[in-house]
Protein backbone atom coordinates (compact mmCIF):
# COMPACT_ATOMS: atom_id res chain seq x y z
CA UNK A 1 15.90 1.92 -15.94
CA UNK A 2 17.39 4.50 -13.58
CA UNK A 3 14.88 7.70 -15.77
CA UNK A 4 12.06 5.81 -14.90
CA UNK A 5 13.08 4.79 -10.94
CA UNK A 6 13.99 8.49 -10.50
CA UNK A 7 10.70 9.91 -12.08
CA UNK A 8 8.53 6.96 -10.48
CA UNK A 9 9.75 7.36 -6.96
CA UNK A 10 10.99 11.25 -7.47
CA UNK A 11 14.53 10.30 -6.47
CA UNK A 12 18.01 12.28 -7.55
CA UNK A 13 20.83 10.44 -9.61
CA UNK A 14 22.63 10.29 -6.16
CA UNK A 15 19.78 8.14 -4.48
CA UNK A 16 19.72 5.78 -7.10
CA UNK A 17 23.50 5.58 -7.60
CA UNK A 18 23.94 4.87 -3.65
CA UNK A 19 21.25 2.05 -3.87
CA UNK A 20 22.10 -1.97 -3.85
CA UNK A 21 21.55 -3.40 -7.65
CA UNK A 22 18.97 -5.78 -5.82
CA UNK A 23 17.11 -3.54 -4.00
CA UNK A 24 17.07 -1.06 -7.65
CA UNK A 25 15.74 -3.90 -9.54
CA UNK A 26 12.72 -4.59 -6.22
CA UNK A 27 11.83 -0.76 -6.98
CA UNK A 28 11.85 -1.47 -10.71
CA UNK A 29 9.51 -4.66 -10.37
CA UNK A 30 7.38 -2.48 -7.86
CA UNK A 31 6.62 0.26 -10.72
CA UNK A 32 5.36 -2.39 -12.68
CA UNK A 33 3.25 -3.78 -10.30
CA UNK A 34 1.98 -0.59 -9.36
CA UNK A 35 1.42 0.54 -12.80
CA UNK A 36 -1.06 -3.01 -13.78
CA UNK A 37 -2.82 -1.86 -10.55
CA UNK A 38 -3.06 1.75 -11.93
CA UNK A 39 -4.64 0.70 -14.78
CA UNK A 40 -6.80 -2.24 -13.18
CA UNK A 41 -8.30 0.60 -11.71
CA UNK A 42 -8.95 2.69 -14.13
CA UNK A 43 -10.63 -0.38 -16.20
CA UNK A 44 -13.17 -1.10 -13.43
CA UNK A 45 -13.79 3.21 -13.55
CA UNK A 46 -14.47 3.10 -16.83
CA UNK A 47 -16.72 0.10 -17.13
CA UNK A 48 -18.58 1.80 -13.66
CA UNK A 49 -21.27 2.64 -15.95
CA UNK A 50 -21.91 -0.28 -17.12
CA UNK A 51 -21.85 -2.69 -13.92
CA UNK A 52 -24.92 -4.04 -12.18
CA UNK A 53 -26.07 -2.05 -8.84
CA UNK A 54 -24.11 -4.92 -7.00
CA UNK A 55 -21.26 -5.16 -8.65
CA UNK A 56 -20.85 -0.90 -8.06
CA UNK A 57 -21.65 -1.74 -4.65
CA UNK A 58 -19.25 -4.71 -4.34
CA UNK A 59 -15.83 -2.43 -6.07
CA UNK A 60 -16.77 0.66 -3.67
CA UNK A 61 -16.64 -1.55 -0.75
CA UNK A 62 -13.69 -2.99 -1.92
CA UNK A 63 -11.63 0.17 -3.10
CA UNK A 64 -12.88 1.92 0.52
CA UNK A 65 -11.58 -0.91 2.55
CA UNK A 66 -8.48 -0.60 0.99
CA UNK A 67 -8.23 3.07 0.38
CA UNK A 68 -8.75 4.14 4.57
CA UNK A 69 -6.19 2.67 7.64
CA UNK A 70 -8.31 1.05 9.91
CA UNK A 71 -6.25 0.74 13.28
CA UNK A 72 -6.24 -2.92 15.07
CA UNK A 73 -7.84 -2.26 18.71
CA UNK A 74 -6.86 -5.29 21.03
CA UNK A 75 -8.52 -5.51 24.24
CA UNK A 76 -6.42 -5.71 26.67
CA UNK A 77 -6.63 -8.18 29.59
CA UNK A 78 -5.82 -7.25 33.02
CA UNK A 79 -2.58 -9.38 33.20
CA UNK A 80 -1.60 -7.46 30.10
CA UNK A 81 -1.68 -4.51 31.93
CA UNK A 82 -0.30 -5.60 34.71
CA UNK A 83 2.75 -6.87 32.45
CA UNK A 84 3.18 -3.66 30.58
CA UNK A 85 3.19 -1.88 34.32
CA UNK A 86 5.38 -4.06 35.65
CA UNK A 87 7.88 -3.64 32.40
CA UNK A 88 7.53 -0.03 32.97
CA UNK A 89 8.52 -0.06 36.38
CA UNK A 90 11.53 -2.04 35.85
């Protein structure tokens, strides 16, 4: 268990050794996890070929939308502002 945490993740003995038992075994469910994902992927790469023009277009717009951070911009109000200036000023 602790090989395949410390190649995984790249962590030393010494990381792993320090580590809670239950947070060791949430990293070692998370490989896993990550791992079916992995190869999820590489399943719908390899049947690319094969898929309708809609279905290509459907997983790019999927894989994009999760592969790029898109920030959350919230308008701001004026009272907002007003209360962040305020907080500010003490």
């Amino acid at each position: 268990m602790e090989c395949k945490i410390a190649r995984f993740y790249g962590w030393s003995d010494e990381q792993i050794s320090e580590m809670d038992f239950k947070d060791l075994l949430k990293y070692w469910r998370g490989i896993t996890m990550i791992e079916a994902q992995d190869m999820l992927n590489q399943l719908k790469a390899s049947d690319f070929p094969n898929m309708s023009k809609e279905e290509r277009r459907k997983l790019n717009k999927m894989l994009v939308s999760k592969a790029y951070f898109k920030p959350e911009v919230k308008v701001l109000k004026t009272t907002d502002l007003v209360n962040y200036a305020s907080a500010m000023n003490g």
